[in-house]
N, C-alpha and C. Protein backbone atom coordinates (compact mmCIF):
# COMPACT_ATOMS: atom_id res chain seq x y z
N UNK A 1 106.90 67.73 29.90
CA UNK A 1 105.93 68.76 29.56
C UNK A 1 106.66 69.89 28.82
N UNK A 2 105.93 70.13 27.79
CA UNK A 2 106.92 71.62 27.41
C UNK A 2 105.41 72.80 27.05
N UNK A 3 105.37 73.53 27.80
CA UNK A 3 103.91 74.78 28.07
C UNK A 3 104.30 75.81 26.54
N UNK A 4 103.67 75.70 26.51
CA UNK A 4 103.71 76.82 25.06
C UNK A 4 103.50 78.50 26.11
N UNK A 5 104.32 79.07 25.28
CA UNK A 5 104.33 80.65 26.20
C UNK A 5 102.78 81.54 25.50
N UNK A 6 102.17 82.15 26.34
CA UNK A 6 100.79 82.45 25.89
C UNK A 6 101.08 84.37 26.17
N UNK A 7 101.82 85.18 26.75
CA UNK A 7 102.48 86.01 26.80
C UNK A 7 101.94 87.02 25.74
N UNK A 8 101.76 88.07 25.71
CA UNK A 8 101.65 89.62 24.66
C UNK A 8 101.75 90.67 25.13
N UNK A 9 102.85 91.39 24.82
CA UNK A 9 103.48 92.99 25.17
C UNK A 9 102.63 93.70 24.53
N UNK A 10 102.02 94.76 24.76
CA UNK A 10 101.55 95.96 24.39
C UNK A 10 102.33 97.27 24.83
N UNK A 11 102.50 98.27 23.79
CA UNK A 11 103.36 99.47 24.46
C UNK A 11 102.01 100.11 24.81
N UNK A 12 102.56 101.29 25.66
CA UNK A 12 101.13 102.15 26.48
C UNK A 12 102.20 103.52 26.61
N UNK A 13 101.87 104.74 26.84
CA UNK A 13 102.54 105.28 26.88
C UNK A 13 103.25 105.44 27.73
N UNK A 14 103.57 104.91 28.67
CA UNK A 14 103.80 104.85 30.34
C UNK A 14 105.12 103.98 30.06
N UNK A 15 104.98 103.00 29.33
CA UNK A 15 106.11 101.86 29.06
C UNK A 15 105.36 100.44 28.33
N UNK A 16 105.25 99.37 28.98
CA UNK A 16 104.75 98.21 28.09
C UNK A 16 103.87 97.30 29.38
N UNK A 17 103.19 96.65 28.57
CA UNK A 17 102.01 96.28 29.55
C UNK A 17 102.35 94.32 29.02
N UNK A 18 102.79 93.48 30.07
CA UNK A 18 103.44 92.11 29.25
C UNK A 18 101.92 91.77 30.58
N UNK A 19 100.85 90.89 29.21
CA UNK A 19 99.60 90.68 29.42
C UNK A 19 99.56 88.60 29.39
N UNK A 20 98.85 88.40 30.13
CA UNK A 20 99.14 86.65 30.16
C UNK A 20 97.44 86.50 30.88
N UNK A 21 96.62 85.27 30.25
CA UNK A 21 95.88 85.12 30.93
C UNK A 21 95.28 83.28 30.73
N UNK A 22 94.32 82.96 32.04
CA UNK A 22 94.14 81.60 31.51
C UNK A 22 92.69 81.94 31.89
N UNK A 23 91.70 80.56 31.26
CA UNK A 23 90.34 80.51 31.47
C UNK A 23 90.25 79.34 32.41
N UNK A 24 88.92 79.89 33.07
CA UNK A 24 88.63 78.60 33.93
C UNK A 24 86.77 77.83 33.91
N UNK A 25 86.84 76.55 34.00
CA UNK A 25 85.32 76.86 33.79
C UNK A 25 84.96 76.80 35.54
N UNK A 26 84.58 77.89 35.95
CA UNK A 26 83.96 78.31 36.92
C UNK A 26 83.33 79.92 36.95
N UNK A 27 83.08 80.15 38.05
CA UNK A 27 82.42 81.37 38.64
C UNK A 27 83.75 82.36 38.75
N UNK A 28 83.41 83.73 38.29
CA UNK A 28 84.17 84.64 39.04
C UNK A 28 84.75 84.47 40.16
N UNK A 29 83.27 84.71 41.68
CA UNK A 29 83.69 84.38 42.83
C UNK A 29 84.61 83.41 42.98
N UNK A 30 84.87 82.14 42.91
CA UNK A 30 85.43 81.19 43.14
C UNK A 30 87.11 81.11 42.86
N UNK A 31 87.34 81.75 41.37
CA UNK A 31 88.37 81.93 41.22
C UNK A 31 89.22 83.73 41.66
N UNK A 32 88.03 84.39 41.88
CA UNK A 32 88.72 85.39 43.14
C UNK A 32 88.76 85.03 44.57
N UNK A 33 88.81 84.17 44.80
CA UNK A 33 88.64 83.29 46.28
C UNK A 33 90.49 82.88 45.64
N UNK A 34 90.65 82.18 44.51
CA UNK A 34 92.03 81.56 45.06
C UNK A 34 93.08 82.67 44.29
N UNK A 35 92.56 83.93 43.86
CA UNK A 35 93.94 84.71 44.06
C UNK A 35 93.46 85.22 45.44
N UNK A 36 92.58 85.55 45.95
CA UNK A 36 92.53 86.46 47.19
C UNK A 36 92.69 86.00 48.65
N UNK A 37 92.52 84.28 48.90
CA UNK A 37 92.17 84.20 50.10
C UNK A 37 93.61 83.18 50.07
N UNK A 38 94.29 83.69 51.61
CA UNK A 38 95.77 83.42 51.86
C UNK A 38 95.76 81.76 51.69
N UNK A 39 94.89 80.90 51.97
CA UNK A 39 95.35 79.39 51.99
C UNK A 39 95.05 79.32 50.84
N UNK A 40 94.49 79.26 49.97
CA UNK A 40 94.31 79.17 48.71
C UNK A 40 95.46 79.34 47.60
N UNK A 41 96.25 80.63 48.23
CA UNK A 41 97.02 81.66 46.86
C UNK A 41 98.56 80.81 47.75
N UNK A 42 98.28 80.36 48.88
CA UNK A 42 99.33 79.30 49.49
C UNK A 42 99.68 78.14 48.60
N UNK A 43 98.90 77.13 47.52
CA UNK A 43 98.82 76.52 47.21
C UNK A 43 99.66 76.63 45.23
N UNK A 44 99.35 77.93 45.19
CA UNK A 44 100.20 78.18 43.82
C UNK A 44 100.89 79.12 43.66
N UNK A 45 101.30 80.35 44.24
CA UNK A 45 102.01 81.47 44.69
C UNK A 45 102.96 81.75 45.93
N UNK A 46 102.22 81.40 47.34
CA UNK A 46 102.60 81.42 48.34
C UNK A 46 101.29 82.22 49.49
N UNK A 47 101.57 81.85 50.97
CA UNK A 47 100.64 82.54 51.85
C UNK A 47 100.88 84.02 52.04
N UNK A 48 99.93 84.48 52.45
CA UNK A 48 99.96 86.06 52.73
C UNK A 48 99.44 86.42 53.78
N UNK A 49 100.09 87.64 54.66
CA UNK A 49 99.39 87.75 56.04
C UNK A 49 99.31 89.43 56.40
N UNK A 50 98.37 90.00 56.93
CA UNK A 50 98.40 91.07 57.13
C UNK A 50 96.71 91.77 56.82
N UNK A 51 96.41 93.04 57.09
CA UNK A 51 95.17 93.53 56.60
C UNK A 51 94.57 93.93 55.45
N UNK A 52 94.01 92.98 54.74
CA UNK A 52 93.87 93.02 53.27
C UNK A 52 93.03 94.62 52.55
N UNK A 53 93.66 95.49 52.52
CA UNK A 53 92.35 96.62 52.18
C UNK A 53 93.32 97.17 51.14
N UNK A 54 92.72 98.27 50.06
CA UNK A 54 93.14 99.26 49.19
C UNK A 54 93.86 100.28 49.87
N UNK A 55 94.78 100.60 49.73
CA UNK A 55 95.74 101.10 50.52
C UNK A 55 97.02 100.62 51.74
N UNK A 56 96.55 99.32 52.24
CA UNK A 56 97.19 98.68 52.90
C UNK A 56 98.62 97.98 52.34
N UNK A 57 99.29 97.18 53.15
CA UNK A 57 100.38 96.39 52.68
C UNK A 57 100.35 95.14 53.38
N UNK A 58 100.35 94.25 52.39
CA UNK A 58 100.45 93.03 52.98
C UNK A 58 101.87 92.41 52.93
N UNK A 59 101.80 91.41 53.68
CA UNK A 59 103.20 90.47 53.55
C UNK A 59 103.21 88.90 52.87
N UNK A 60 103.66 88.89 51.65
CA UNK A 60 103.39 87.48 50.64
C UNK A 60 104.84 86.64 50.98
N UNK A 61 104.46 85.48 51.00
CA UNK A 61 105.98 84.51 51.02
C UNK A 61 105.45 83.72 49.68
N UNK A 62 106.68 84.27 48.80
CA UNK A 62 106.88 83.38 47.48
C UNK A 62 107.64 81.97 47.71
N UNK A 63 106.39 81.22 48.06
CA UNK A 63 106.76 79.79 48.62
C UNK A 63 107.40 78.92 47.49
N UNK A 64 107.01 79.63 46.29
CA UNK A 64 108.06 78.54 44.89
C UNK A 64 109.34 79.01 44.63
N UNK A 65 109.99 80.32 45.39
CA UNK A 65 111.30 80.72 44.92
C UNK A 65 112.28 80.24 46.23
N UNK A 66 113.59 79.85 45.42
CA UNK A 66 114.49 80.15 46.38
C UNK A 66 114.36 80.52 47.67
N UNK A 67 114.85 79.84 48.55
CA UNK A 67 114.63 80.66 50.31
C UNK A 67 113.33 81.01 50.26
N UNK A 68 112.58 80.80 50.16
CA UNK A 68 111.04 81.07 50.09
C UNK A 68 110.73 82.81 50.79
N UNK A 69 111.38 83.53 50.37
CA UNK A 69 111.31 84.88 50.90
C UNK A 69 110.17 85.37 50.74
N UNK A 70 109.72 86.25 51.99
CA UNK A 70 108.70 87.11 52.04
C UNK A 70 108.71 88.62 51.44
N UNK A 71 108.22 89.38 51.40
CA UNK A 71 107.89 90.25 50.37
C UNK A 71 106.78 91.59 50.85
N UNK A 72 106.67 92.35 50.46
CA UNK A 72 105.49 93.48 51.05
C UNK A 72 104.76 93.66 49.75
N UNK A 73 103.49 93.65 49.56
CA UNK A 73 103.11 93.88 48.68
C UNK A 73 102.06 95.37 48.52
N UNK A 74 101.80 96.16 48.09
CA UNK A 74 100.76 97.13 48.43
C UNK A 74 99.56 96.80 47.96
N UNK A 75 98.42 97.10 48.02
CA UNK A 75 96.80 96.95 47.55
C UNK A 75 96.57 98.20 46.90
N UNK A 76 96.70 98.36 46.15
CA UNK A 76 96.72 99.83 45.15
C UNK A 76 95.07 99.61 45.06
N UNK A 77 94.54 98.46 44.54
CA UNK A 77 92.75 99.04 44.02
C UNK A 77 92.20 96.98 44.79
N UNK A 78 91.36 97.10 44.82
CA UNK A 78 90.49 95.29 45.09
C UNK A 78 89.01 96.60 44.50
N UNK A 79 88.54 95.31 43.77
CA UNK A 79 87.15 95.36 43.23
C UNK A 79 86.60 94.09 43.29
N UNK A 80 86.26 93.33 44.36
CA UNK A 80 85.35 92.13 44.38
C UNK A 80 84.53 91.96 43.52
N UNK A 81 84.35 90.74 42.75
CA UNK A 81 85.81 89.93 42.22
C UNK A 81 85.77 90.44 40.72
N UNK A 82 86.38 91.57 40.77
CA UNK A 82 87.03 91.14 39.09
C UNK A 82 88.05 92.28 39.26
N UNK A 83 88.94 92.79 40.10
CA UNK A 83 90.09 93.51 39.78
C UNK A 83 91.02 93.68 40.60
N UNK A 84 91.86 93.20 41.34
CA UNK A 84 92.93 93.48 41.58
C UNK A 84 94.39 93.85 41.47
N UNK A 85 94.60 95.16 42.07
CA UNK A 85 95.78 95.84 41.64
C UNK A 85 96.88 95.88 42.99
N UNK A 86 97.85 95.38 42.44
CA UNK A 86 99.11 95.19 43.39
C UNK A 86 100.42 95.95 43.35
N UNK A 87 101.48 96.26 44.08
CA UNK A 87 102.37 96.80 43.77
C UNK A 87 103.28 96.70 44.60
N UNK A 88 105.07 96.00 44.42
CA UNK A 88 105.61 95.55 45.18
C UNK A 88 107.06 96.40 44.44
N UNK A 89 108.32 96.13 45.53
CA UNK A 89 109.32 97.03 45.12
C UNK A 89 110.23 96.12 45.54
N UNK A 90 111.36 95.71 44.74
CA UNK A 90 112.23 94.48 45.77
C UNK A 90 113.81 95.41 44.42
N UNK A 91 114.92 94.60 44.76
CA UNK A 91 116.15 94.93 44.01
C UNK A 91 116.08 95.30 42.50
N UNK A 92 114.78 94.59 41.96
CA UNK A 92 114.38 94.68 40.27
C UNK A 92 114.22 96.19 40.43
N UNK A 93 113.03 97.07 41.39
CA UNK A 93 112.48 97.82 41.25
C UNK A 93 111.15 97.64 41.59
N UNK A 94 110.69 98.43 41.12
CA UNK A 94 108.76 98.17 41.28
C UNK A 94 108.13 97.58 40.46
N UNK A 95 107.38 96.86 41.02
CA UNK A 95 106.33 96.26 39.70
C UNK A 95 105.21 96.33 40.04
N UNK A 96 104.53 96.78 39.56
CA UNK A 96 103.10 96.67 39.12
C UNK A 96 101.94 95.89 38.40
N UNK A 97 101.62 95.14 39.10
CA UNK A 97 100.41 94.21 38.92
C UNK A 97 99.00 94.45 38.85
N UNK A 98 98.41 93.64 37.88
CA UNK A 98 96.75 93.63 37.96
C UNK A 98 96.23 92.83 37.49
N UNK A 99 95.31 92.60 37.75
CA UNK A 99 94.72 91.08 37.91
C UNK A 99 93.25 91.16 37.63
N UNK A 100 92.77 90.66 36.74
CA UNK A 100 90.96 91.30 36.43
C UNK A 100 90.43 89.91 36.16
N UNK A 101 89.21 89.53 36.38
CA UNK A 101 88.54 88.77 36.27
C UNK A 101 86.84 89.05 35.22
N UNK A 102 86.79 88.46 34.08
CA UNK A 102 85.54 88.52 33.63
C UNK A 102 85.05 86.98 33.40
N UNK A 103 83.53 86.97 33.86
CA UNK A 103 83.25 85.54 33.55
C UNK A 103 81.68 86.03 32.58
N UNK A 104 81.99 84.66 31.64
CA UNK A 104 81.47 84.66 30.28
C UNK A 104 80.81 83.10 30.49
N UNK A 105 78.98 82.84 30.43
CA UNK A 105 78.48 81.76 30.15
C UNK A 105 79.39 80.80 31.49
N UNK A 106 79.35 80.77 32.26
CA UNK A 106 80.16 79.73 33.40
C UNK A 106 81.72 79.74 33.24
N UNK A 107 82.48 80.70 32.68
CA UNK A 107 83.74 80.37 32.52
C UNK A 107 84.50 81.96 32.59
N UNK A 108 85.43 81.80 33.36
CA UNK A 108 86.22 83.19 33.95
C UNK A 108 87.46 83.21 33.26
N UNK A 109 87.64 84.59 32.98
CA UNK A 109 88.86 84.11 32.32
C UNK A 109 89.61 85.57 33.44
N UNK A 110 90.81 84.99 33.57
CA UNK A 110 92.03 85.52 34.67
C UNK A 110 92.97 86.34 33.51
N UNK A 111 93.18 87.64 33.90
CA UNK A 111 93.95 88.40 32.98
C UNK A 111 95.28 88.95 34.12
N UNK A 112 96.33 88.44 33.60
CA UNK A 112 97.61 89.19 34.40
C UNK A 112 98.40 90.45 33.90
N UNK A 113 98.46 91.54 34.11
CA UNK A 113 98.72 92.29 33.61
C UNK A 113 100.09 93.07 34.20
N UNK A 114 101.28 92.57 33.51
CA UNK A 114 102.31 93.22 34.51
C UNK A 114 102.93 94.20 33.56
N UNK A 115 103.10 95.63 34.09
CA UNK A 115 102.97 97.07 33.87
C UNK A 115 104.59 97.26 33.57
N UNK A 116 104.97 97.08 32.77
CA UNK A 116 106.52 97.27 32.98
C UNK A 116 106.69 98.91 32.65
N UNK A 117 107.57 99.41 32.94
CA UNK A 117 108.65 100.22 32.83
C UNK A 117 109.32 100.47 32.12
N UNK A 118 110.45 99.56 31.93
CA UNK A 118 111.40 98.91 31.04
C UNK A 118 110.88 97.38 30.92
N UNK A 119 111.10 97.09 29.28
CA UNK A 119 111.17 95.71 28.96
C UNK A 119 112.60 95.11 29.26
N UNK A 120 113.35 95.68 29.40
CA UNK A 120 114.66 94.88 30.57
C UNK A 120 114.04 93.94 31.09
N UNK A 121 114.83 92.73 30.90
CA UNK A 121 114.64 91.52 31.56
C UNK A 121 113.20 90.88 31.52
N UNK A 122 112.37 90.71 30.47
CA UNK A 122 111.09 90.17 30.27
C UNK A 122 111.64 88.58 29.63
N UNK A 123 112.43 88.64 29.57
CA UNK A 123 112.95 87.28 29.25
C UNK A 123 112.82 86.02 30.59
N UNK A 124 113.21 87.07 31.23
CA UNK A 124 113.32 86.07 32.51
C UNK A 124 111.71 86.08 33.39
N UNK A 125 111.00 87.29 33.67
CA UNK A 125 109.85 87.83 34.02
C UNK A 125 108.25 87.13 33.20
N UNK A 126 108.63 86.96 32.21
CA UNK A 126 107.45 86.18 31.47
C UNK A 126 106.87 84.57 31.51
N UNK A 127 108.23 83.91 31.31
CA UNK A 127 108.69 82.50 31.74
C UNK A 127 107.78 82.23 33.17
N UNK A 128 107.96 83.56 34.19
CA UNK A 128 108.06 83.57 35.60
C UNK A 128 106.42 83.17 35.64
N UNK A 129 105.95 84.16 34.78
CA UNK A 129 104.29 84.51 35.15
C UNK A 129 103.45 83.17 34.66
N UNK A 130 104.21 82.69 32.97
CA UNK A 130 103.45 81.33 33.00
C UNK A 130 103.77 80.31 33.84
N UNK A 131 104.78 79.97 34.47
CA UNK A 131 104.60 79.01 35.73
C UNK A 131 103.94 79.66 36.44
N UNK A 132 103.49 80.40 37.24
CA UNK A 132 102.76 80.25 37.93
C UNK A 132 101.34 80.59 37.79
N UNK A 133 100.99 80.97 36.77
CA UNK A 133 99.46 80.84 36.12
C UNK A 133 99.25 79.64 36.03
N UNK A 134 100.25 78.80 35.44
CA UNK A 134 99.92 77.21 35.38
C UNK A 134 99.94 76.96 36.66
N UNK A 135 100.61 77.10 37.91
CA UNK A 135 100.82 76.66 38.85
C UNK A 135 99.46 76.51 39.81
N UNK A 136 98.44 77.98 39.33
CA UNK A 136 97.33 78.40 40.00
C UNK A 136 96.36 77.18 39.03
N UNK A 137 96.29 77.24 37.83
CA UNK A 137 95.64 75.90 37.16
C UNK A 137 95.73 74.83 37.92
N UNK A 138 97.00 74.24 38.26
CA UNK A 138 97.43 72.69 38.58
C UNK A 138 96.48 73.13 39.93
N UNK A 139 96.73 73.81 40.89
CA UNK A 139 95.80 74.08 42.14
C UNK A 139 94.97 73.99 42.59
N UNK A 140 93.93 74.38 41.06
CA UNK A 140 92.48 74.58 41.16
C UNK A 140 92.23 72.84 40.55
N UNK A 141 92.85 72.51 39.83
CA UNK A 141 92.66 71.39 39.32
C UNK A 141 93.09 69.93 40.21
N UNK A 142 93.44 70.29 41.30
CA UNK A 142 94.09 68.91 42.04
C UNK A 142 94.88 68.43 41.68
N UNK A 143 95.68 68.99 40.37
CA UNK A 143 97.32 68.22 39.63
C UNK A 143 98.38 68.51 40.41
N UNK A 144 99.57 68.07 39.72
CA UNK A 144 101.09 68.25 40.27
C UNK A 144 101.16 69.52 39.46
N UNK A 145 101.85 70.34 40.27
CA UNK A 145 102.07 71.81 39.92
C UNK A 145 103.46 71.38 39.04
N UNK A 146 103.13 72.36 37.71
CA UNK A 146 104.82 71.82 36.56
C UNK A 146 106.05 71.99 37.57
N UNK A 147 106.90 72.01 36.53
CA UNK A 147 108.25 72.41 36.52
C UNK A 147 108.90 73.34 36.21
N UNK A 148 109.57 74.06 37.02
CA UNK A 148 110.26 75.52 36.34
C UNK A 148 110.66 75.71 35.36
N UNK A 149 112.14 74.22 35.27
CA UNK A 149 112.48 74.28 34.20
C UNK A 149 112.00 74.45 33.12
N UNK A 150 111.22 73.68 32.76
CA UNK A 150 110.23 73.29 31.50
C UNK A 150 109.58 74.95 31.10
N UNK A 151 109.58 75.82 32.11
CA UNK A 151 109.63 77.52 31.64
C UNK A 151 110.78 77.97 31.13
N UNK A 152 111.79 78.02 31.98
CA UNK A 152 112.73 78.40 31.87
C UNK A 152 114.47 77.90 32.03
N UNK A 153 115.26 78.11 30.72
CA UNK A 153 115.40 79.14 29.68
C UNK A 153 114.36 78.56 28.61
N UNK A 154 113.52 77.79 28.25
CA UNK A 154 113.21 77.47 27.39
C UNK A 154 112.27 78.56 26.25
N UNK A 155 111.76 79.61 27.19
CA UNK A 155 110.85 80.76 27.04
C UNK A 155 111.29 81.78 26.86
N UNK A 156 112.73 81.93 27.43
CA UNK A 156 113.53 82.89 27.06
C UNK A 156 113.39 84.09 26.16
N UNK A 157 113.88 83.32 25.22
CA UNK A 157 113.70 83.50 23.76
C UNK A 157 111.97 84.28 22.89
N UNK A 158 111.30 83.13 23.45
CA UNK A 158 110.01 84.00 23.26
C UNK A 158 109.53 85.32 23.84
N UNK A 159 109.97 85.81 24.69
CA UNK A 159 109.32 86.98 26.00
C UNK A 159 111.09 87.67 25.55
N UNK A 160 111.96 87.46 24.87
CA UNK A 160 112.98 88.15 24.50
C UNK A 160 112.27 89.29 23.29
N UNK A 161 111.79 88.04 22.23
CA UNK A 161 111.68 88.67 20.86
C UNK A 161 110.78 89.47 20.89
N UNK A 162 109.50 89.14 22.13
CA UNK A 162 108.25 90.38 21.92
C UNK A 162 109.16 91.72 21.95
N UNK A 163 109.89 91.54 22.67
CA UNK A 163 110.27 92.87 23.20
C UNK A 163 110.93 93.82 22.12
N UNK A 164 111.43 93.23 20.91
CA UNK A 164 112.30 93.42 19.92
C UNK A 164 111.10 93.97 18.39
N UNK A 165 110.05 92.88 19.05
CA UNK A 165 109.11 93.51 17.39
C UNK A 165 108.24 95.15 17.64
């Protein structure tokens, strides 16, 4: 398999906004069911446990990385179903996530929106987001979830150069 990188940086004044999204033919609801509900987001991300509200912190285990480490994540905003905003802090720093949902004629399309700071290291960070957008595809779809590799270094290069034009 080799995934074509679907990836676009926008600057904002804040820093750069590295935007990725896929379509699905379903319902809103349905596909805010499998970012939101823990067995579900188990299946292409990892499980999550704790009290899900705006303001709260939950605890995510990134079941596709290394040591499958757990994680704290915050609930900055939930708008059933079309917006979720996340925010987690690990050795990188903070990142900032959001996640919006619009559905058009039977078909939703999933927008990832990660808020950078610094474009430092989007090389490695972009690669990251299309596996597992595909990963949430293969999920919903009953397939074999890809291969890392087949992201990365191969993507490198692409989520390098946005950063450069």
């Amino acid at each position: 398999m080799s995934p074509t990188p679907t990836g676009r940086l926008f600057r904002t004044g804040t820093g750069s906004d590295l935007v990725l999204s896929r379509t699905f033919r379903a319902p809103a609801k349905d596909v805010w069911a499998s970012i939101t509900e823990s067995d579900r987001t188990a299946l292409w991300f990892g499980p999550w446990e704790g009290e899900a509200a705006p303001g709260r912190t939950i605890k995510v285990q990134m079941a596709f990385e290394e040591q499958t480490p757990w994680c704290e994540m915050r609930i900055d905003a939930c708008d059933p179903p079309r917006r979720l905003a996340l925010s987690t802090t690990d050795e990188s720093g903070t990142w900032r996530l959001e996640l919006s949902l619009l559905e058009t004629d039977g078909s939703t399309e999933l927008r990832l929106v990660h808020h950078l700071v610094s474009e430092e290291g989007i090389g490695e960070i972009g690669p990251g987001w299309e596996y597992y957008l595909d990963m949430l595809v293969a999920a919903r779809e009953g397939s074999p979830g890809p291969d890392f590799t087949d992201y990365h270094p191969s993507m490198k290069g692409y989520f390098d150069e946005l950063s450069t034009s």
